[in-house]
N, C-alpha and C. Protein backbone atom coordinates (compact mmCIF):
# COMPACT_ATOMS: atom_id res chain seq x y z
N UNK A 1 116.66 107.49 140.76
CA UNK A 1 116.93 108.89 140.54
C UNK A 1 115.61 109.62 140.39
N UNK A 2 115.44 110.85 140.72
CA UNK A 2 114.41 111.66 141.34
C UNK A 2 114.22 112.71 140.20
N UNK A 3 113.16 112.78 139.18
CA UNK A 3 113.41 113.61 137.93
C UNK A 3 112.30 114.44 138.71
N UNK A 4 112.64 116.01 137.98
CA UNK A 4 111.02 116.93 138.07
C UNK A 4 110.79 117.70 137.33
N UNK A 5 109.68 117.45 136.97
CA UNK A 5 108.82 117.97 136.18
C UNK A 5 109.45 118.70 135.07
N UNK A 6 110.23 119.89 135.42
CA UNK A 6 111.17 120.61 134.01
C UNK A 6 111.81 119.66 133.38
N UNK A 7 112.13 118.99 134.11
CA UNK A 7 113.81 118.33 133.53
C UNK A 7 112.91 116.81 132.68
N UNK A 8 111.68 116.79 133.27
CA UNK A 8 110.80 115.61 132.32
C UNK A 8 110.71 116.22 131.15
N UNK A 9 110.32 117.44 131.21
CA UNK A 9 109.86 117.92 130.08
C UNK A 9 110.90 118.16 128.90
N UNK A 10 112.30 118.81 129.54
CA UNK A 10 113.03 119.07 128.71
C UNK A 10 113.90 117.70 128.47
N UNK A 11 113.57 117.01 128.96
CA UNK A 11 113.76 115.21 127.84
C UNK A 11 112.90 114.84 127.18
N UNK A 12 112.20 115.35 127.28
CA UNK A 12 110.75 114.98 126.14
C UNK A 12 111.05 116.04 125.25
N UNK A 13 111.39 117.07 125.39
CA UNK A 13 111.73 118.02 124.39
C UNK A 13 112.81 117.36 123.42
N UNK A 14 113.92 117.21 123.77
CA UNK A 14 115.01 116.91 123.65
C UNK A 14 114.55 115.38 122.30
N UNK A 15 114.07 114.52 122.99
CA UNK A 15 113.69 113.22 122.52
C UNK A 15 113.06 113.43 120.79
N UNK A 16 111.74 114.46 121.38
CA UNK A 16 111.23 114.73 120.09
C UNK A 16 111.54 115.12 119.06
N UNK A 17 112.84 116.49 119.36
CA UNK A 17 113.79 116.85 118.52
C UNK A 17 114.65 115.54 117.77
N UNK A 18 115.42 114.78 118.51
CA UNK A 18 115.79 113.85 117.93
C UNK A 18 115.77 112.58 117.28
N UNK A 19 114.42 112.30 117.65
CA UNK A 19 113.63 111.48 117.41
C UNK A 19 112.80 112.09 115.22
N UNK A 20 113.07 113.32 115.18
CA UNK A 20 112.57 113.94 114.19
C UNK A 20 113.80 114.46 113.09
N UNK A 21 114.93 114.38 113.80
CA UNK A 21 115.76 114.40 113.08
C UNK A 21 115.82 113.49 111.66
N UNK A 22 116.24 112.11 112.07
CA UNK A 22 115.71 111.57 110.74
C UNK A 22 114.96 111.64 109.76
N UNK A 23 113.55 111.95 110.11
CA UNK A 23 113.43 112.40 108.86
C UNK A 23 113.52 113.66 108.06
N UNK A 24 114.10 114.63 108.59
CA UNK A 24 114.15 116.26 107.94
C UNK A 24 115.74 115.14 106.93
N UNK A 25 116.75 114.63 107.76
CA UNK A 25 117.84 114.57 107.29
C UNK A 25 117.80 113.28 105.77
N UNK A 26 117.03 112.38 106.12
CA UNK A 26 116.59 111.62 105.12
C UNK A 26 115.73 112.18 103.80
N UNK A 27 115.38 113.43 103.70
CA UNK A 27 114.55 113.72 103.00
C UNK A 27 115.75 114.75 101.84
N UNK A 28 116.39 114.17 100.96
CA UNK A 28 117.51 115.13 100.29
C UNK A 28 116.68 115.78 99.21
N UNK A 29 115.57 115.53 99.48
CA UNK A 29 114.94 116.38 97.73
C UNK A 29 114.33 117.27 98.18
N UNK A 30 114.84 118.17 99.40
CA UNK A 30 114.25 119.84 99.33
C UNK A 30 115.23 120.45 98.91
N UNK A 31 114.56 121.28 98.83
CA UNK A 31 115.33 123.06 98.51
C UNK A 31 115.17 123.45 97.09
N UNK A 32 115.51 124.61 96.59
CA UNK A 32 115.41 125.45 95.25
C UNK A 32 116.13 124.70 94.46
N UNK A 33 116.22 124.47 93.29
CA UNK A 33 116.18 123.62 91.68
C UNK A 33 115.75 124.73 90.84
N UNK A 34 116.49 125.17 90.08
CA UNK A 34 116.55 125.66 88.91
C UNK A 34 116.98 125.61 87.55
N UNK A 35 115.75 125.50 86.78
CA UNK A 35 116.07 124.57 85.52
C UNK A 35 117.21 125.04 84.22
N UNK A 36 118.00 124.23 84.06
CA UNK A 36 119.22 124.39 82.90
C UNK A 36 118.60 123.90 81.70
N UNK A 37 118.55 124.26 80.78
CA UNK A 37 118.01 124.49 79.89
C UNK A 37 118.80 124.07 78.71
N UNK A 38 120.02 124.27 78.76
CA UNK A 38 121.19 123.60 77.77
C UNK A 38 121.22 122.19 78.08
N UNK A 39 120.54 121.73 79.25
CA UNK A 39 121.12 120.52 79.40
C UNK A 39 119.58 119.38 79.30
N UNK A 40 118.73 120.20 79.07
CA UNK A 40 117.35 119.75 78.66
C UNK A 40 117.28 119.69 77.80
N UNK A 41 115.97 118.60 77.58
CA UNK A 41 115.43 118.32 76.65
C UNK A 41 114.14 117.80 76.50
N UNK A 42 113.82 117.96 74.83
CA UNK A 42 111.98 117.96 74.62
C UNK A 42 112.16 117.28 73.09
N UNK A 43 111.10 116.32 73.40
CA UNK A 43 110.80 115.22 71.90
C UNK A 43 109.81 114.86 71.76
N UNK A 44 109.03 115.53 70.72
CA UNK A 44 109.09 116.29 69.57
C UNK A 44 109.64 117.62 69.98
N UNK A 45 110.43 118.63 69.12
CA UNK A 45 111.04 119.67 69.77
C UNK A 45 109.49 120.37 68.92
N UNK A 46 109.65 121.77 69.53
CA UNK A 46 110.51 122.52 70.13
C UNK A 46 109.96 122.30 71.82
N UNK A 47 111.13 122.65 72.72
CA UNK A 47 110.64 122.55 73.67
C UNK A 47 109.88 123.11 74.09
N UNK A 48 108.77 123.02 75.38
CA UNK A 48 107.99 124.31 75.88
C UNK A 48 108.40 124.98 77.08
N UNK A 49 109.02 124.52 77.36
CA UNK A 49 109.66 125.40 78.68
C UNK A 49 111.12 126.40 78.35
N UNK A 50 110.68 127.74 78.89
CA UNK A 50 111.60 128.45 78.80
C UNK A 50 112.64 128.63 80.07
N UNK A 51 111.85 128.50 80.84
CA UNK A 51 112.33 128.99 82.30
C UNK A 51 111.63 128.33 83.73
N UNK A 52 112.50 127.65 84.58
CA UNK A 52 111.56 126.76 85.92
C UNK A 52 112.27 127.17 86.94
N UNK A 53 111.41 127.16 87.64
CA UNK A 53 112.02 127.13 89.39
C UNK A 53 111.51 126.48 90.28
N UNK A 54 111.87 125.56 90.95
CA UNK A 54 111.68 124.33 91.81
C UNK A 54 111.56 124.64 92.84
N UNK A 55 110.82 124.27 93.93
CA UNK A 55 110.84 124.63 95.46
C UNK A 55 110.47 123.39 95.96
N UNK A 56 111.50 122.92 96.40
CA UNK A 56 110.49 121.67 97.55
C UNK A 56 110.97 121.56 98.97
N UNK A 57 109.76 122.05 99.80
CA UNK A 57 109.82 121.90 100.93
C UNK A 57 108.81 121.55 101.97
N UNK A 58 109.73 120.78 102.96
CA UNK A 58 108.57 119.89 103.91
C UNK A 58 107.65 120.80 104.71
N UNK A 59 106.41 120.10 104.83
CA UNK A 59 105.47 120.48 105.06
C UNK A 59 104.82 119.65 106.04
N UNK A 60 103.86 119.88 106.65
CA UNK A 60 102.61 118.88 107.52
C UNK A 60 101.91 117.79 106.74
N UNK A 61 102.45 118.36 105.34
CA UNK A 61 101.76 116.95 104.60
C UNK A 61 102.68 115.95 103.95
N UNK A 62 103.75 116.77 104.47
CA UNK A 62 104.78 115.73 103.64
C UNK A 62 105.71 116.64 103.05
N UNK A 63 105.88 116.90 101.45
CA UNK A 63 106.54 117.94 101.13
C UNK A 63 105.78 118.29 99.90
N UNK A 64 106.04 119.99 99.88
CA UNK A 64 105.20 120.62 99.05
C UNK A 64 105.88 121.06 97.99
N UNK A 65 105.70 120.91 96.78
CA UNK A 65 106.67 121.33 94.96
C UNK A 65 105.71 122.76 94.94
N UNK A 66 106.53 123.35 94.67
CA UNK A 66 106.10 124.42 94.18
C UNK A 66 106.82 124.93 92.15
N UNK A 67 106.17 125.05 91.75
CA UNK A 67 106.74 125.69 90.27
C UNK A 67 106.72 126.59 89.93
N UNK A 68 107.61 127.08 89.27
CA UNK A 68 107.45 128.66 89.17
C UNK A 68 108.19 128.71 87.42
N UNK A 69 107.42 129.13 86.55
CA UNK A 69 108.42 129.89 85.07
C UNK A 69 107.95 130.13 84.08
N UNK A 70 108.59 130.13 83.03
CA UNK A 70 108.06 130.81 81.38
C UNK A 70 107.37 129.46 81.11
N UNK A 71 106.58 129.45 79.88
CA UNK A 71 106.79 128.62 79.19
C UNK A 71 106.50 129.19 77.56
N UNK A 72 107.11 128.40 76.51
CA UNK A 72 107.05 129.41 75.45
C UNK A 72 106.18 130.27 75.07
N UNK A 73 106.27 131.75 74.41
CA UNK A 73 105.40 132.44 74.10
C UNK A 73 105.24 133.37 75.34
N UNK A 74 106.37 133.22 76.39
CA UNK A 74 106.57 133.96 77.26
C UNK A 74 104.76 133.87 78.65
N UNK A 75 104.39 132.86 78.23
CA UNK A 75 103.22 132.07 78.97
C UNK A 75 103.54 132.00 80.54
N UNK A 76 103.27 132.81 81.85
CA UNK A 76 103.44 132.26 83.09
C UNK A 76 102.97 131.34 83.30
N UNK A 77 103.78 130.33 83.88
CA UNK A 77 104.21 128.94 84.91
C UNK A 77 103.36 128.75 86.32
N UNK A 78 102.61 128.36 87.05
CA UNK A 78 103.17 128.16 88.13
C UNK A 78 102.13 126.55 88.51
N UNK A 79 102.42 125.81 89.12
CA UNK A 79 101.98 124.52 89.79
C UNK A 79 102.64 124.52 90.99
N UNK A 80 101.48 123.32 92.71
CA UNK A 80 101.76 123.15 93.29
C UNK A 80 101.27 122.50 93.87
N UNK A 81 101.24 121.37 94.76
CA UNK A 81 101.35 120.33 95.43
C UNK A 81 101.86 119.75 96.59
N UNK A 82 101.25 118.79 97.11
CA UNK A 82 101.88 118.36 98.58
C UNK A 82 101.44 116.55 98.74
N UNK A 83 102.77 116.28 98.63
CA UNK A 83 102.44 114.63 98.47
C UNK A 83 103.25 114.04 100.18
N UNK A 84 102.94 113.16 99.83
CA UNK A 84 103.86 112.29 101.32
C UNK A 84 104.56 111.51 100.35
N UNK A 85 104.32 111.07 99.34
CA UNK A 85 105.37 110.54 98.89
C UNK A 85 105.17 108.83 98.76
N UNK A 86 103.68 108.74 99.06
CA UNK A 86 103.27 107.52 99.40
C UNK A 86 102.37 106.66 97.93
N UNK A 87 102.75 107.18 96.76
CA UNK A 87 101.81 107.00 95.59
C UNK A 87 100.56 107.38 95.94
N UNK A 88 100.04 107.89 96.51
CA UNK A 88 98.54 108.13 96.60
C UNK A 88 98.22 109.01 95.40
N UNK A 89 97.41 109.48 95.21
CA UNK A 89 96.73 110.80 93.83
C UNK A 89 96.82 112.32 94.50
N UNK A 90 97.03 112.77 94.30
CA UNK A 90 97.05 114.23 95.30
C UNK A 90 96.26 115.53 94.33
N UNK A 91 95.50 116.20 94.26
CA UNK A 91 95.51 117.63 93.01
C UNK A 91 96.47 118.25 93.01
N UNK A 92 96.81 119.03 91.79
CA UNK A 92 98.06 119.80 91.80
C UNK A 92 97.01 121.46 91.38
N UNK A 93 97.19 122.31 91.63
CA UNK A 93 96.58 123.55 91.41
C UNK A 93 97.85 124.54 90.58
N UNK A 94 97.17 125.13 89.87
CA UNK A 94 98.01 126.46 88.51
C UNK A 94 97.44 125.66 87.28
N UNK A 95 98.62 125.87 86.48
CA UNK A 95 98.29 125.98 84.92
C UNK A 95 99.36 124.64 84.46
N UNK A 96 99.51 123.50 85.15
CA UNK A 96 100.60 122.74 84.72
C UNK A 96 99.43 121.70 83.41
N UNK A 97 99.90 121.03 82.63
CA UNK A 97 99.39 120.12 82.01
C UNK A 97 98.28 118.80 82.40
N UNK A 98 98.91 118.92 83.82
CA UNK A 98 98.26 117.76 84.50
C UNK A 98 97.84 118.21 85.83
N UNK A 99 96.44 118.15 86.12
CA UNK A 99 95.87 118.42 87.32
C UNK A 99 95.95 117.26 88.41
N UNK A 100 96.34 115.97 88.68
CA UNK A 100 96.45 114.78 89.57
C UNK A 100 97.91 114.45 89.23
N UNK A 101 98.22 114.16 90.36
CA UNK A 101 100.07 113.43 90.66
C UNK A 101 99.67 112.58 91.47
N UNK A 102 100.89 111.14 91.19
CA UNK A 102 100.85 110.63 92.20
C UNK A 102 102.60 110.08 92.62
N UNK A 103 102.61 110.63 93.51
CA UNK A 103 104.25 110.56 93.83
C UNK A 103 104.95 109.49 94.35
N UNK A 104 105.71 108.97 94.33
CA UNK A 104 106.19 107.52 95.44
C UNK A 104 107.84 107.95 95.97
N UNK A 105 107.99 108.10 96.94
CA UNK A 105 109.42 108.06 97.27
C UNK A 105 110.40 106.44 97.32
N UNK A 106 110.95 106.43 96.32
CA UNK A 106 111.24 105.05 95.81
C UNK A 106 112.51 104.64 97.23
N UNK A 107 113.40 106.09 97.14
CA UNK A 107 114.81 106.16 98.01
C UNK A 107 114.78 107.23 98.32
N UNK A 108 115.83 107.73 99.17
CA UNK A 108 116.22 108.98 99.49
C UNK A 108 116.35 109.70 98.23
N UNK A 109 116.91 109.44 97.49
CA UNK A 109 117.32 110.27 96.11
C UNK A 109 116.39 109.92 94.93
N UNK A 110 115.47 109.46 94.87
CA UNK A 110 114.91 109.21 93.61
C UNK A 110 113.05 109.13 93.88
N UNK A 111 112.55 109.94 93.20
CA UNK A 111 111.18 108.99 93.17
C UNK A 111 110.21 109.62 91.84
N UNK A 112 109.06 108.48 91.90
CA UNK A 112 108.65 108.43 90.56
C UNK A 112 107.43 108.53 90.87
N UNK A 113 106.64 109.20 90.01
CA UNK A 113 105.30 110.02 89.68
C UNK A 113 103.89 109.50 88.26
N UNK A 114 103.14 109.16 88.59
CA UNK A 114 102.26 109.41 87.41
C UNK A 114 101.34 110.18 87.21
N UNK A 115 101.74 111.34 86.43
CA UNK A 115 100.47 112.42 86.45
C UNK A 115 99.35 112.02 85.10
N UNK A 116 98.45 113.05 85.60
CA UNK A 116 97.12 112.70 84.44
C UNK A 116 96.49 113.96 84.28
N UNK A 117 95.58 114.32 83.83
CA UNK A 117 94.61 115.14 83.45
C UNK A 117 93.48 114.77 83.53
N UNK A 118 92.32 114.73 84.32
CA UNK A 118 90.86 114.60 84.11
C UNK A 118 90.18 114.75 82.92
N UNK A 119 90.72 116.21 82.31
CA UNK A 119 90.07 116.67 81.09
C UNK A 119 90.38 116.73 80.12
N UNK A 120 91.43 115.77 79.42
CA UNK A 120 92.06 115.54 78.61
C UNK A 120 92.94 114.44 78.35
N UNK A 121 93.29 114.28 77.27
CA UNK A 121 94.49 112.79 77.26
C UNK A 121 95.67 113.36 77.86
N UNK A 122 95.78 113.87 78.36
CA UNK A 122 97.28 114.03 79.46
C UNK A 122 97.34 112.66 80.11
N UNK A 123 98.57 111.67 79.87
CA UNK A 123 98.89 111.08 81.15
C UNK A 123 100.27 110.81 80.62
N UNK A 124 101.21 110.79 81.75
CA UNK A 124 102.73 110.61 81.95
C UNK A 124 103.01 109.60 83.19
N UNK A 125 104.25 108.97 82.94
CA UNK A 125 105.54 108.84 84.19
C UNK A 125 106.69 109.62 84.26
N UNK A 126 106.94 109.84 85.51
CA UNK A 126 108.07 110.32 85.60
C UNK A 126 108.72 110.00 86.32
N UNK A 127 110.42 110.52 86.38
CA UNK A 127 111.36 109.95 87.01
C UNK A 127 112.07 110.70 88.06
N UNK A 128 112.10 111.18 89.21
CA UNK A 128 113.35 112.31 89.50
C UNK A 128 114.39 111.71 90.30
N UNK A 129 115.41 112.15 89.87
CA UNK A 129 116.56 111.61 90.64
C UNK A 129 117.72 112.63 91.28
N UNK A 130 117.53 112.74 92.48
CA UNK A 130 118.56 113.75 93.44
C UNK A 130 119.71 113.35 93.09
N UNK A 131 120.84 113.77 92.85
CA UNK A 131 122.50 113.53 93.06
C UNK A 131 122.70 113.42 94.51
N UNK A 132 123.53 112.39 94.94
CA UNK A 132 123.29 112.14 96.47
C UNK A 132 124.36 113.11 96.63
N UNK A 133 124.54 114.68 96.54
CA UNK A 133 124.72 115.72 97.40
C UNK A 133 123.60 116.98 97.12
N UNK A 134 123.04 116.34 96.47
CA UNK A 134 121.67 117.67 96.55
C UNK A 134 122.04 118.60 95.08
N UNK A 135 122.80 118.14 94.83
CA UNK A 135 123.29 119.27 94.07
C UNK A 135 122.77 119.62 92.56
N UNK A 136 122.18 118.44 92.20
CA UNK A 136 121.41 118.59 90.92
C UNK A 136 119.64 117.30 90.81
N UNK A 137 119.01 117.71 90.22
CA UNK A 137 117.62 116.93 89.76
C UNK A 137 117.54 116.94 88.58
N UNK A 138 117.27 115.49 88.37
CA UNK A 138 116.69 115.19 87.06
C UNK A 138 115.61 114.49 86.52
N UNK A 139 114.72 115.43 86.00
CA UNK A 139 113.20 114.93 85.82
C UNK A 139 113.26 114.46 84.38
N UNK A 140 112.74 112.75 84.07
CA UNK A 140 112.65 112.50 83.17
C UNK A 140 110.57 111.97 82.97
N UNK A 141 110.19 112.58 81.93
CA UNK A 141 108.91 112.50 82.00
C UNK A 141 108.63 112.08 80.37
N UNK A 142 107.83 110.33 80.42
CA UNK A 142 107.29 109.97 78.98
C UNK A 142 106.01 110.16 79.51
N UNK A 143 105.30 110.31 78.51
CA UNK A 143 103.57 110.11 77.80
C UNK A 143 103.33 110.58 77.32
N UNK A 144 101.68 110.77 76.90
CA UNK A 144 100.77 111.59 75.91
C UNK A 144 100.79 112.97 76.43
N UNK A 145 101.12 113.91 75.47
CA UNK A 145 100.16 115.13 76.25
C UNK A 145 98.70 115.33 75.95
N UNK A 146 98.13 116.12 76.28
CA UNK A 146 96.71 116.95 76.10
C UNK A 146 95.99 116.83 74.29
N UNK A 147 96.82 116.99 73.51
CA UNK A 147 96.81 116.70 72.35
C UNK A 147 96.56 115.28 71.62
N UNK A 148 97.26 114.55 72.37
CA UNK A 148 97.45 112.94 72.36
C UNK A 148 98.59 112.63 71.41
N UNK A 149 99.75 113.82 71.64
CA UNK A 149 100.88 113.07 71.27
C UNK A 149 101.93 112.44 71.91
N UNK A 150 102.49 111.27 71.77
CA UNK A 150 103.47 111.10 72.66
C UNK A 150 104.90 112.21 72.80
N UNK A 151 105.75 112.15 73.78
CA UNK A 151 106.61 112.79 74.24
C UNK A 151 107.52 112.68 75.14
N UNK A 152 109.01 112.79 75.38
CA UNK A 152 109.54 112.78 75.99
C UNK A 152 110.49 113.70 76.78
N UNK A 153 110.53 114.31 77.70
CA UNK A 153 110.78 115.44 78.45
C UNK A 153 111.90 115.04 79.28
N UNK A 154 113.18 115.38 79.14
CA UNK A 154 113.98 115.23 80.33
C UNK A 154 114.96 116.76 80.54
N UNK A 155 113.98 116.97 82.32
CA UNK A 155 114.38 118.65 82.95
C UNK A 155 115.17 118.44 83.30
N UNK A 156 116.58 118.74 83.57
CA UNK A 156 118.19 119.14 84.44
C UNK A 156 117.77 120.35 85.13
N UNK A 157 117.89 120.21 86.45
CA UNK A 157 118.09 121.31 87.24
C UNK A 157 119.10 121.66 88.37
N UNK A 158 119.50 122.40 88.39
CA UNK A 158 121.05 123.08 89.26
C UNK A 158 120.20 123.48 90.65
N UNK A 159 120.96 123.02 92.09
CA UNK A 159 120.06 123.62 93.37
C UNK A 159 121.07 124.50 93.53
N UNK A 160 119.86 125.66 93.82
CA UNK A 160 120.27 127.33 93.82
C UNK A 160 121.18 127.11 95.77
């Protein structure tokens, strides 16, 4: 059979599209997350977060978190990042506690993080776990903070 030239191309088109499918569809931990707050929690209280907003979406580097919210004392929020998901160390840029993440995509629905601080005793693990319909995240985060107390943080968030 006698192909030309368009019709190469638009199977190579075609291919690449589907060939890329998998991973947009394997990847369930994008989209907006917004943090519930009744269903959170912080130990030692009081908590510090008043208000979060989650963004994760794929990127050329993988996928990018974005943060957005209060934190007590009516303090603006924001952190952001772009991991592959491969544990490597990545910087995170804003005002979060911890300037280095390192992310691992364990499964489709779950993966786990150790952040740190350069300039301080900040270091944590954390946990997040997608509901396999997208429909909720849950970040559970132990360690020291900045202070050098221990702590335990677990965020509930609702996807907008």
């Amino acid at each position: 059979m006698k192909t030309t030239p368009g019709r190469s191309y638009l199977l190579l088109a075609a291919f690449s599209v589907v060939s890329a499918l998998p991973t947009f569809a394997a990847n369930r931990t994008v989209g907006i997350y917004r943090l519930n707050i009744a269903r959170s929690s912080y130990t030692p209280a009081p908590n510090p977060v008043q208000d979060l907003t989650v963004t994760r979406e794929l990127s050329d580097g993988g996928v990018t978190q974005t943060t957005d919210g209060t934190l007590t004392g009516n303090e603006p929020f924001h952190a952001t990042y772009t991991t592959r998901g491969d544990g490597a160390q990545v910087h995170v840029t804003g005002n979060a506690p911890f300037n280095i993440i390192a992310v691992k995509q364990v499964s489709p629905t779950i993966t786990t993080d150790e952040r740190m601080n350069s300039g301080n005793l900040y270091r944590a693990i954390g946990r997040s776990v997608f509901t396999h319909h997208g429909s909720r995240m849950t970040v559970t985060i132990r360690g020291v903070n900045g202070a050098g107390t221990k702590f335990t943080q677990i965020l509930v968030f609702d996807r907008q």
